[in-house]
Protein backbone atom coordinates (compact mmCIF):
# COMPACT_ATOMS: atom_id res chain seq x y z
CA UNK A 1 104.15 93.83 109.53
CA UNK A 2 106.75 92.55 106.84
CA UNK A 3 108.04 90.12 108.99
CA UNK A 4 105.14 87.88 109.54
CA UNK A 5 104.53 87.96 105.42
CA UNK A 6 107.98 85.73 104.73
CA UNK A 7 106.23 82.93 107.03
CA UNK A 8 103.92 83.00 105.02
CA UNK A 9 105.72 83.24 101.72
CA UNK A 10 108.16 79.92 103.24
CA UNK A 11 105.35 77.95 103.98
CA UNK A 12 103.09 78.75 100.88
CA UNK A 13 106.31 78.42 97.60
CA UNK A 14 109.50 79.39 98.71
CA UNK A 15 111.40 77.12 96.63
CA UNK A 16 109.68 78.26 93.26
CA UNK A 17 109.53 82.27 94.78
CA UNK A 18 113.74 81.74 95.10
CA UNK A 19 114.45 80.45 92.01
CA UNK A 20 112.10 82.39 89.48
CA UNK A 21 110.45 85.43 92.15
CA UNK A 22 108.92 87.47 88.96
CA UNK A 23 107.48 84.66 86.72
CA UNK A 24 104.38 83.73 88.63
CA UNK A 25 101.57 85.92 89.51
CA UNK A 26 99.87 83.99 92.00
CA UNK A 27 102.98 84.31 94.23
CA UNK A 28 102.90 88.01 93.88
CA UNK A 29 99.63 87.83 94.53
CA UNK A 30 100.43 86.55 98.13
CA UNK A 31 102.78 88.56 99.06
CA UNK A 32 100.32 91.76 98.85
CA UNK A 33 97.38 90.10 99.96
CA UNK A 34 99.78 88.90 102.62
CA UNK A 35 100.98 92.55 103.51
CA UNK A 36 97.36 93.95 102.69
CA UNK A 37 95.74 91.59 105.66
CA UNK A 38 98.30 92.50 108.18
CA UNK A 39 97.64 95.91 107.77
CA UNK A 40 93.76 95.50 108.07
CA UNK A 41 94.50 93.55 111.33
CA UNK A 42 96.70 96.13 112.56
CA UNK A 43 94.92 99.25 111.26
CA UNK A 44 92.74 101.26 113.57
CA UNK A 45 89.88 103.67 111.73
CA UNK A 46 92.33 106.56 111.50
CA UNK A 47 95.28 105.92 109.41
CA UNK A 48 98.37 106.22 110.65
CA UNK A 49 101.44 107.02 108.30
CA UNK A 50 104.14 104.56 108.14
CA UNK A 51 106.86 105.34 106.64
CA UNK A 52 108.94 103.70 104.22
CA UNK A 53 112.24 102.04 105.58
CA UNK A 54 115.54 100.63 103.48
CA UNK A 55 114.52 96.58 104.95
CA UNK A 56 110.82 97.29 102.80
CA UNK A 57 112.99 98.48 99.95
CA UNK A 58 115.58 95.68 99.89
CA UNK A 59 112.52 92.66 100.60
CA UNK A 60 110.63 94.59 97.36
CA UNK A 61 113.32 94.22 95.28
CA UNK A 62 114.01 90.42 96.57
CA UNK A 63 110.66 89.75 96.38
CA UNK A 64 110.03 90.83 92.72
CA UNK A 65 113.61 90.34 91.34
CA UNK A 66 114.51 94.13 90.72
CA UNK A 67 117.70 95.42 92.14
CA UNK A 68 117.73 98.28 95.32
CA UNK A 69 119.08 100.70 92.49
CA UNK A 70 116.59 100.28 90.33
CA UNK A 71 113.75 100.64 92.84
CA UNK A 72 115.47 103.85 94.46
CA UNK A 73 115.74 105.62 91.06
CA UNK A 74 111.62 104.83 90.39
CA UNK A 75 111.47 106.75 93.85
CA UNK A 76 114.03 109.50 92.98
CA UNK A 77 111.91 110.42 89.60
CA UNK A 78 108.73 110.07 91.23
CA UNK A 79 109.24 112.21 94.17
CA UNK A 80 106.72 111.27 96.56
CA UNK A 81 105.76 111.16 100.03
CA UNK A 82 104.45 108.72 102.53
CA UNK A 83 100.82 110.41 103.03
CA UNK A 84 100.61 112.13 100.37
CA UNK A 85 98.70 111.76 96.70
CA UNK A 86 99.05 114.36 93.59
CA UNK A 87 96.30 114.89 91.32
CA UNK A 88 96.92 114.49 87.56
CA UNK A 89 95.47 116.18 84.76
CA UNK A 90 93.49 113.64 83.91
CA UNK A 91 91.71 113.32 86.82
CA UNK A 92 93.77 110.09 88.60
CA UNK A 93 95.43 110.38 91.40
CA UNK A 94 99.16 109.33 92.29
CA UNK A 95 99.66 108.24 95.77
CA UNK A 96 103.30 107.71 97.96
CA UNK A 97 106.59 107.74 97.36
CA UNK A 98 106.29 105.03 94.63
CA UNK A 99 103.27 107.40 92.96
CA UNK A 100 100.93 104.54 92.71
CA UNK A 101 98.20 105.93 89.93
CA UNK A 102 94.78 105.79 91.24
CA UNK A 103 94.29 103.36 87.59
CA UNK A 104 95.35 100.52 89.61
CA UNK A 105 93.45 100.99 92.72
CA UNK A 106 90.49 99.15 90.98
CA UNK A 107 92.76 95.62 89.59
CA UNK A 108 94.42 95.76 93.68
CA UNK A 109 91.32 95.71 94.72
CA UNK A 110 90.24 92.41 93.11
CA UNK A 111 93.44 90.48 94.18
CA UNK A 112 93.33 91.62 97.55
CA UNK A 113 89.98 91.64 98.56
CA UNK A 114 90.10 95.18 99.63
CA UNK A 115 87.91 98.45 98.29
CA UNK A 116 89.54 100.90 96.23
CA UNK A 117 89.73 103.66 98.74
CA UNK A 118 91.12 101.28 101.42
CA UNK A 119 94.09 100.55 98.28
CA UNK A 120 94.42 104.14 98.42
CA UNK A 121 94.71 104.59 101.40
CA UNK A 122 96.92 102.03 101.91
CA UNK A 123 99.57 103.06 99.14
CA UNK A 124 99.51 106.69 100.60
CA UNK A 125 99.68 105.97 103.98
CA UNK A 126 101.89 102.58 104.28
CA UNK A 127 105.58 103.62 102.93
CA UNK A 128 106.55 99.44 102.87
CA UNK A 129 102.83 98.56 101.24
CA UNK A 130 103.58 101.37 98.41
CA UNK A 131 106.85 100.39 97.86
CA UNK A 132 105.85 96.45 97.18
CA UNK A 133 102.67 97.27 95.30
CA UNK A 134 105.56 99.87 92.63
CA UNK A 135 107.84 96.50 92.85
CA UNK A 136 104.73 94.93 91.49
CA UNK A 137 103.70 97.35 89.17
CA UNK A 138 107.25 97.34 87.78
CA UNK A 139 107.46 93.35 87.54
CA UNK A 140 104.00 93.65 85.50
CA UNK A 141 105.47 95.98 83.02
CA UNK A 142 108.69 94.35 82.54
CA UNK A 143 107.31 91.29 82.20
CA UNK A 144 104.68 92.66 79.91
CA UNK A 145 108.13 93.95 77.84
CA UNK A 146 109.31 91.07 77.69
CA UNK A 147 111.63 91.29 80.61
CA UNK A 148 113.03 94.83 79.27
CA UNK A 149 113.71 96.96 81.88
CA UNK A 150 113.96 99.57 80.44
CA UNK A 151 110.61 99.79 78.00
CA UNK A 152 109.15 97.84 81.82
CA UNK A 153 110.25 101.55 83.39
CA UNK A 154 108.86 103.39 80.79
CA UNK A 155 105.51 101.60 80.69
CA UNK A 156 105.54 101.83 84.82
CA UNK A 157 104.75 105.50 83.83
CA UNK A 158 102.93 105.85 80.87
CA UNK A 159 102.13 103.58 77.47
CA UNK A 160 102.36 106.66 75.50
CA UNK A 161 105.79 106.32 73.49
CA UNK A 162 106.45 110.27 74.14
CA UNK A 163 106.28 109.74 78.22
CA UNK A 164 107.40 107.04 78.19
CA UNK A 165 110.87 107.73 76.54
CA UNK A 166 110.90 111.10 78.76
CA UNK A 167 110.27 108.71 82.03
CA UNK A 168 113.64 106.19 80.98
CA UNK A 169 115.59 109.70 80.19
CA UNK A 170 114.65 110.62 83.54
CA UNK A 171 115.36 107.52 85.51
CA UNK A 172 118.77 106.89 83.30
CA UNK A 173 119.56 110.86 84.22
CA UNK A 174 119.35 110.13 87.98
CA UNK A 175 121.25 107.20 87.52
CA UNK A 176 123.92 108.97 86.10
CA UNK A 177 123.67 111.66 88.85
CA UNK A 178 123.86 109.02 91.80
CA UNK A 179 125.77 106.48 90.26
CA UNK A 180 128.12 107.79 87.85
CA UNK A 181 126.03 105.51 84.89
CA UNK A 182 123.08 105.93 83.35
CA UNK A 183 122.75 101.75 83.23
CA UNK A 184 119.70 101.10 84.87
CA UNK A 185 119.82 96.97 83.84
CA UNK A 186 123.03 95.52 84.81
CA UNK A 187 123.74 97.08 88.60
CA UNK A 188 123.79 94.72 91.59
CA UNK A 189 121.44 94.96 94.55
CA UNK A 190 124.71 96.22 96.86
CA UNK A 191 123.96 99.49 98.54
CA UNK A 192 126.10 102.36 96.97
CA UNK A 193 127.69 104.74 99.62
């Protein structure tokens, strides 16, 4: 599925998507609708899981200029699974490993030209879609900050100053665990053994 989106991606911008990936939103824009209509031409009427591998989490974080790390600590704190969503107690949803909130499922819709359950049901079910649609979400809200990672983390959970402060203790805690820092911003996309 992934492969056939870079083909896309070459033909459409690449020289613009290498030098500046996270600055323009039509290019995002492509890349999901890209990954969004190969899975409606793959896609039977029952959904099949698919999980989420490490080549979907490295092309995310290429694709919208985060590093691995970063990505696999969003993951870590969330907690979620490929096919499965956990209710909130406000009544939205979070869906896959990346815990998309049901809040977007509306604003995906528009730019892909899908419904809002077929969003859903893509971020649960689609490990690689999930992953790209968080790398998304996360490019939004740093770029929204002001390209601040860590207030773009923060605001990838919640706008609320109180959860959002808890979320960056969280991520900068697992950081710490894994890594042996608790610097989110300045790792490299190398793969930590």
């Amino acid at each position: 599925m992934i492969r056939s989106c870079p083909r896309l991606w070459e033909s459409s911008n690449m020289r613009y998507a290498q030098s500046k990936p996270c600055k323009r939103i039509p290019t995002i824009v492509l890349t999901i609708a890209c990954l969004i209509g190969s899975m409606q031409s793959t896609k039977s009427v029952a959904v099949e899981n698919t999980p989420l591998t490490y080549e979907c989490l490295k092309d995310a974080a290429a694709q919208f200029g985060h590093t691995i790390k970063t990505l696999s600590l969003i993951l870590a704190v969330e907690g979620g699974k490929v096919g499965q969503c956990s209710s909130n107690t406000n009544g939205s949803v979070d869906c896959g490993p990346a815990q998309i909130n049901s809040i977007h499922f509306p604003q995906l819709a528009r730019i892909t030209g899908m419904t809002p359950d077929q969003v859903r049901d893509a971020v649960t079910s689609d490990g690689c879609f999930n992953i790209y649609v968080g790398a998304y979400l996360l490019r939004k809200t740093t770029n929204s900050a002001n390209g601040d990672l860590l207030t773009g983390i923060g605001h990838y959970h919640s706008y609320t100053p109180y959860y959002m402060n808890r979320y960056i203790d969280r991520v900068q805690t697992k950081a710490l665990q894994y890594f042996g820092n608790s610097n989110v911003a300045t790792n490299t996309n190398q793969p930590t053994e």
